[in-house]
Protein backbone atom coordinates (compact mmCIF):
# COMPACT_ATOMS: atom_id res chain seq x y z
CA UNK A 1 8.77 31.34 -28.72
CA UNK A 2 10.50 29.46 -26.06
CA UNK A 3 8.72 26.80 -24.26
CA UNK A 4 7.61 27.66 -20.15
CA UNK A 5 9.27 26.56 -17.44
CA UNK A 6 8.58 22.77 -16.83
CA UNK A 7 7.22 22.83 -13.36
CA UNK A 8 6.67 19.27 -11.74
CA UNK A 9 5.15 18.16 -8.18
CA UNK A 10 1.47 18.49 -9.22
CA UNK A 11 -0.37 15.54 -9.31
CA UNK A 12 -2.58 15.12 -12.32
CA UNK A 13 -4.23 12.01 -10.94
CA UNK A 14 -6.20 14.37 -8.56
CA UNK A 15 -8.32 15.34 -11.35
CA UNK A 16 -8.23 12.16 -13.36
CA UNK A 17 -10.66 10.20 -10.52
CA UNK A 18 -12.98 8.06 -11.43
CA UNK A 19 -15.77 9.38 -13.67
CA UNK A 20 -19.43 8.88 -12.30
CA UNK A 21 -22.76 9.78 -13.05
CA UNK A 22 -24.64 9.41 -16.46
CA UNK A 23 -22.72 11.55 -18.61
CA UNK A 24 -19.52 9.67 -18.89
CA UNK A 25 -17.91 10.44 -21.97
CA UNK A 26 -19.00 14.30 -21.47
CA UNK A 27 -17.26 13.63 -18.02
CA UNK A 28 -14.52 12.27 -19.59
CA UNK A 29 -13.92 15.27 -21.75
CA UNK A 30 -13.87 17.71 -18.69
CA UNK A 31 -11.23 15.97 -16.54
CA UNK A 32 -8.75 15.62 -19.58
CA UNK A 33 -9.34 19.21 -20.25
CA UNK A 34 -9.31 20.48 -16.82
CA UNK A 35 -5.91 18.59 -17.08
CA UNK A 36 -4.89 20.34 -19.91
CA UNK A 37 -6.15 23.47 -19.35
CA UNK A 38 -5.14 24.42 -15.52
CA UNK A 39 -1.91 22.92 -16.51
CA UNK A 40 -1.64 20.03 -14.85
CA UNK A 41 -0.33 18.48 -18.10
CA UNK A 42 2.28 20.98 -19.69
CA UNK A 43 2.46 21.46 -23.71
CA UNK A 44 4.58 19.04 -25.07
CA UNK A 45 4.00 16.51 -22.20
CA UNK A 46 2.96 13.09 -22.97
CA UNK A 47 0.09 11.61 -21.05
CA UNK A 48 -0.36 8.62 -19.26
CA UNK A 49 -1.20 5.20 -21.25
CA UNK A 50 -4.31 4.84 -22.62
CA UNK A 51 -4.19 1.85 -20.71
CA UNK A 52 -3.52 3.67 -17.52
CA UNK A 53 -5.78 6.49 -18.11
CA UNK A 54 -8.82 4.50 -18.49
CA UNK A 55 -8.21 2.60 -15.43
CA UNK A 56 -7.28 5.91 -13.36
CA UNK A 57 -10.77 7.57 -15.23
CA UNK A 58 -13.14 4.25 -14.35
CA UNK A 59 -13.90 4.23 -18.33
CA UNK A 60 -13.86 2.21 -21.07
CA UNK A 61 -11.10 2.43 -23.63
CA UNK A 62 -13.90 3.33 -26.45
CA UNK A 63 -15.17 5.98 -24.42
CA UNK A 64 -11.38 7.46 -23.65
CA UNK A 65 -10.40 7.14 -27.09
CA UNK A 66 -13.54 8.98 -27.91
CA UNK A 67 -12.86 11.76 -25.44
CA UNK A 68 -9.15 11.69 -26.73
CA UNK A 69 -10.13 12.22 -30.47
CA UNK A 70 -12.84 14.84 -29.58
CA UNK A 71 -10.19 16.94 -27.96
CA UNK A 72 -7.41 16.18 -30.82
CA UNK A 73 -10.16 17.66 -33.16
CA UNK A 74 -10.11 20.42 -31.18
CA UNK A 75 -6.68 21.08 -31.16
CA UNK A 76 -5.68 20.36 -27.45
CA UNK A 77 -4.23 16.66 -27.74
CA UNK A 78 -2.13 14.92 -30.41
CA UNK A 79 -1.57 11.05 -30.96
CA UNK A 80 1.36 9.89 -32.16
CA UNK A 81 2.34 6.12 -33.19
CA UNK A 82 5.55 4.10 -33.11
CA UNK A 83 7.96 3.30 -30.35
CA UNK A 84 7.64 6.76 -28.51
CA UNK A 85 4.10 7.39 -29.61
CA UNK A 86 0.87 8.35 -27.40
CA UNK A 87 -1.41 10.81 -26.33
CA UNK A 88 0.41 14.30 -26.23
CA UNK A 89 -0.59 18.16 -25.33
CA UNK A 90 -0.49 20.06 -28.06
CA UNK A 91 2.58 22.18 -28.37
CA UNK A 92 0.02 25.30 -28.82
CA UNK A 93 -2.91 24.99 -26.44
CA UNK A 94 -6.09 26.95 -28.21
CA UNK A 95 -7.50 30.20 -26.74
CA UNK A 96 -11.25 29.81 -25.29
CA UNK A 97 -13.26 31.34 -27.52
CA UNK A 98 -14.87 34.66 -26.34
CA UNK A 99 -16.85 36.68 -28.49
CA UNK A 100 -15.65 39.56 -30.45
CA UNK A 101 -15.10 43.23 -29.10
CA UNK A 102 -17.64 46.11 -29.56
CA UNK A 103 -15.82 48.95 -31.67
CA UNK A 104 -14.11 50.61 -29.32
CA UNK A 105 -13.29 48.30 -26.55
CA UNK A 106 -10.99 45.88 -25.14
CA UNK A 107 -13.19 43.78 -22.81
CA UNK A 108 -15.65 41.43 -24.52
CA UNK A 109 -19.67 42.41 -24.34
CA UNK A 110 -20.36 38.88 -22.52
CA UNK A 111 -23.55 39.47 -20.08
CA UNK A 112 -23.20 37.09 -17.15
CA UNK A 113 -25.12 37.19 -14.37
CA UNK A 114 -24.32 39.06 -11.20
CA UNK A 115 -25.60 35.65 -9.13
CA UNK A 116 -22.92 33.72 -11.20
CA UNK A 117 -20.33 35.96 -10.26
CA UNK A 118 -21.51 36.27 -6.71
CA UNK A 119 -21.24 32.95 -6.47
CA UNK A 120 -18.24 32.04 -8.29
CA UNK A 121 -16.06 34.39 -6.21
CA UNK A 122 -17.22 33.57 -2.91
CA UNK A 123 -17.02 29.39 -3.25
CA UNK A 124 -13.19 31.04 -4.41
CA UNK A 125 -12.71 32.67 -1.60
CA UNK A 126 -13.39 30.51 1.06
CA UNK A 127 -11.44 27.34 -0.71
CA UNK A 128 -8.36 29.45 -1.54
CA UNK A 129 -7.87 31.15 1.40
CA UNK A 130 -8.70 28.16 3.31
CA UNK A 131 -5.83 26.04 1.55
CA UNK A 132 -2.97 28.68 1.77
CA UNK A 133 -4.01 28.60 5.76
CA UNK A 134 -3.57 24.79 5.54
CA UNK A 135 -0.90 24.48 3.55
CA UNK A 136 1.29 26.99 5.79
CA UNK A 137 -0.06 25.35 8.61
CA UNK A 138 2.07 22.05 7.68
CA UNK A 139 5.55 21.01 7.96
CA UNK A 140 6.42 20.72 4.08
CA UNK A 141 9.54 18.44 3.03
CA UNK A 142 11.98 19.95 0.72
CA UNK A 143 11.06 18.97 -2.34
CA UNK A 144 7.18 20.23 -1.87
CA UNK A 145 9.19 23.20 -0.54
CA UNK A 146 10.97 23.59 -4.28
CA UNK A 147 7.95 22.70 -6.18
CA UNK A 148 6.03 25.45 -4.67
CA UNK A 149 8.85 28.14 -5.15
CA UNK A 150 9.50 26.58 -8.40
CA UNK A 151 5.96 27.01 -9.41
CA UNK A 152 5.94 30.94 -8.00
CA UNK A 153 8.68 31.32 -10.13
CA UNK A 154 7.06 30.02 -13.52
CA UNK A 155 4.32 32.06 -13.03
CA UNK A 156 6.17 35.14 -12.76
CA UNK A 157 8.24 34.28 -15.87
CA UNK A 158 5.43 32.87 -17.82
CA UNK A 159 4.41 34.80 -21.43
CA UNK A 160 1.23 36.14 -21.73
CA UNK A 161 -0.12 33.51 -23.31
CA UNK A 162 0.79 31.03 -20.72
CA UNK A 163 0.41 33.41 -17.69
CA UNK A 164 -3.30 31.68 -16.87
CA UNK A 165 -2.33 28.22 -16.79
CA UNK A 166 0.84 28.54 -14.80
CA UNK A 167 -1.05 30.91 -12.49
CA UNK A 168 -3.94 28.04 -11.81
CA UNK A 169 -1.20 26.07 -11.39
CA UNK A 170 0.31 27.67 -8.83
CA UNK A 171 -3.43 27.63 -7.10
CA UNK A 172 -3.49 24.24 -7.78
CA UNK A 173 -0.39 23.18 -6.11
CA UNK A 174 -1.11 25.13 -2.91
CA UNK A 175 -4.64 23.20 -2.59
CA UNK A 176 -2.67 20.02 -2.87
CA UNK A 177 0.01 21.28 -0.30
CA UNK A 178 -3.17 21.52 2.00
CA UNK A 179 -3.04 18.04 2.22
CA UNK A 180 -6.70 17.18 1.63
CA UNK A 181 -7.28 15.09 -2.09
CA UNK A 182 -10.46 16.06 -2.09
CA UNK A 183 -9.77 19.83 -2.35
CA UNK A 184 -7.90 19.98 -5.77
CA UNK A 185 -10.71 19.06 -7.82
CA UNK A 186 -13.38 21.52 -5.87
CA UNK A 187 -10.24 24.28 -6.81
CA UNK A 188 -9.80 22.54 -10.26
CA UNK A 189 -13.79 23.49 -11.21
CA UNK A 190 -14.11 26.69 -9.45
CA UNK A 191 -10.79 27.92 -11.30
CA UNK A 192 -12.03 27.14 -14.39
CA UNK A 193 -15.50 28.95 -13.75
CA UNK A 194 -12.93 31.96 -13.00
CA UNK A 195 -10.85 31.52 -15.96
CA UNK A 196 -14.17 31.84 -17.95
CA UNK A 197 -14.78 35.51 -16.24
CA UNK A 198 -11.42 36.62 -16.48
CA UNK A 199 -11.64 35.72 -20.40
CA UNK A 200 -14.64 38.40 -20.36
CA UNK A 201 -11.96 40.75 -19.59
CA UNK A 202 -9.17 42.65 -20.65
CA UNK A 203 -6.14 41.60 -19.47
CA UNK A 204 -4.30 44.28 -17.74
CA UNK A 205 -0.76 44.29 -16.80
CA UNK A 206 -0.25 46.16 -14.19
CA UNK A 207 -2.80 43.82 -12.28
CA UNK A 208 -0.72 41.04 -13.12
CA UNK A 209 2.71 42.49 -11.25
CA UNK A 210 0.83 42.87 -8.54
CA UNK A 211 -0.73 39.72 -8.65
CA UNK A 212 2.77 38.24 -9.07
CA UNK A 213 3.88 40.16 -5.85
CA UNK A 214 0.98 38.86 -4.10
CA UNK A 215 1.65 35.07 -5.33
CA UNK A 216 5.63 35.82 -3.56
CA UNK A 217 3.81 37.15 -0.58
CA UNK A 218 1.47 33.66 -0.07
CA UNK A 219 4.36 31.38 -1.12
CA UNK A 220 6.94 32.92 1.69
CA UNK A 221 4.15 32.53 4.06
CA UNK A 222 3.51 29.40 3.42
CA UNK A 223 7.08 28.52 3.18
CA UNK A 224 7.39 29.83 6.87
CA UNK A 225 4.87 28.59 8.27
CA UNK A 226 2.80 31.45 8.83
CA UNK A 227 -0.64 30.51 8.46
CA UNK A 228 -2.96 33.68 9.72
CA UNK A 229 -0.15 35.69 6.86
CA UNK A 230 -1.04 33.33 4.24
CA UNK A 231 -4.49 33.26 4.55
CA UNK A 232 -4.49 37.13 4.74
CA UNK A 233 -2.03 37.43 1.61
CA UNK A 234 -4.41 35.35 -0.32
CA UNK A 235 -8.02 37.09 0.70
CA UNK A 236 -5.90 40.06 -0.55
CA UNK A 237 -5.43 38.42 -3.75
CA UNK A 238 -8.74 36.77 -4.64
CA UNK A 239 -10.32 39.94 -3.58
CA UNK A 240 -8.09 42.11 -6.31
CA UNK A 241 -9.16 39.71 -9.23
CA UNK A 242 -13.06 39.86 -7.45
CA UNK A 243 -12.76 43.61 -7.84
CA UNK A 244 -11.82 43.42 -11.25
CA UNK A 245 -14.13 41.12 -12.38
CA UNK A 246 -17.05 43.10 -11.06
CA UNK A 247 -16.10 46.10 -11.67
CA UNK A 248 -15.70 44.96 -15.38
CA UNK A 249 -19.42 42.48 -15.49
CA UNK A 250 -21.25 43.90 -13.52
């Protein structure tokens, strides 16, 4: 299988910031997999130093080595050594586990809990659709201009298997064209808390063309300057996946 499209202009030190609090190497472990995992850090791609990556992470290098080892175990990072050695993403990122089917269906039996979801879906809504307003409400140079259409268009061509990442990825790198550094990482955990839903689901592919339609439809708002559009465009998305999801765990 052919690699994705590489797809640069996101800024993976906007969710390797300092770690704080008590649980530091647990910390640790979440930012490099948020990294990972929401695609800020494409398969194949090398990382940045150990060195570096302790310094950006406000840990020590036992703790990061740790963290790095834990999640080599676990098939998401590789180390190599010699001259163009380091800490790579694995080539095949692993599948969150979900549990199996019940004869007979396609969706997993999961219960979660309708406050979860509530919750989950509306912290979405207002972030996301607050972001594609301030990202179309800005005068973007032309190479944020690429990235973004770049990133649209990796999505759309992305297999099955990488559809999720490059699809938070697109999120992603509309929260960052909002222009606020402190809005990527509030996306960066609330995507994941999604991801974990729509993994209690079946994926279903008529829902994703129109999700890809609706990505084109935010992007070319954004792109000219439309905010009220891309705000709209994107309610209308989050609420398509919201439907889904409740309709399927509820």
């Amino acid at each position: 299988m052919a690699d994705p499209p590489a797809v640069g202009g996101l800024d993976s030190s906007l969710l390797l910031r300092p770690v704080s609090g008590g649980n530091v190497f647990e910390e640790t472990v979440q930012r490099l997999l948020q990294t990972v995992r929401l695609g800020l850090a494409a398969p194949g791609e090398r990382l940045p130093s150990e060195r570096d990556l302790a310094a950006q992470l406000n840990v020590s290098r036992d703790t990061l080595r740790d963290a790095i080892a834990s999640l080599s175990e676990a098939g998401y990072l590789v180390s190599r050594r010699g001259r163009y050695g380091g800490t790579f993403v694995n080539a095949v990122i692993p599948t969150p586990y979900t549990p199996p089917n019940p004869p007979g269906l396609h969706g997993t039996a999961r219960t979660i809990n309708a406050v979860e979801i509530d919750d989950v879906l509306t912290l979405r809504e207002i972030l996301e659709v607050g972001a594609a307003r301030a990202a179309a409400s800005r005068v973007l140079p032309a190479v944020q201009r690429e990235l973004l259409w770049a990133s649209l268009g990796a999505a759309r061509e992305a297999s099955a298997e990488d559809y999720r990442r490059l699809d938070a990825r697109l999120h992603l790198y509309i929260g960052e064209l909002a222009g606020s550094a402190s809005l990527v990482p509030l996306l960066a955990d609330v995507r994941m808390r999604v991801n974990e839903l729509l993994d209690a689901i079946p994926s279903l592919g008529p829902n994703i063309a129109h999700s890809d339609a609706q990505h084109e439809q935010i992007v070319l708002a954004i792109l000219s300057g439309r905010a009220d559009a891309a705000a709209q465009a994107m309610g209308e998305h989050v609420a398509g996946t919201s439907l889904l999801l409740r309709g399927f765990l509820e």
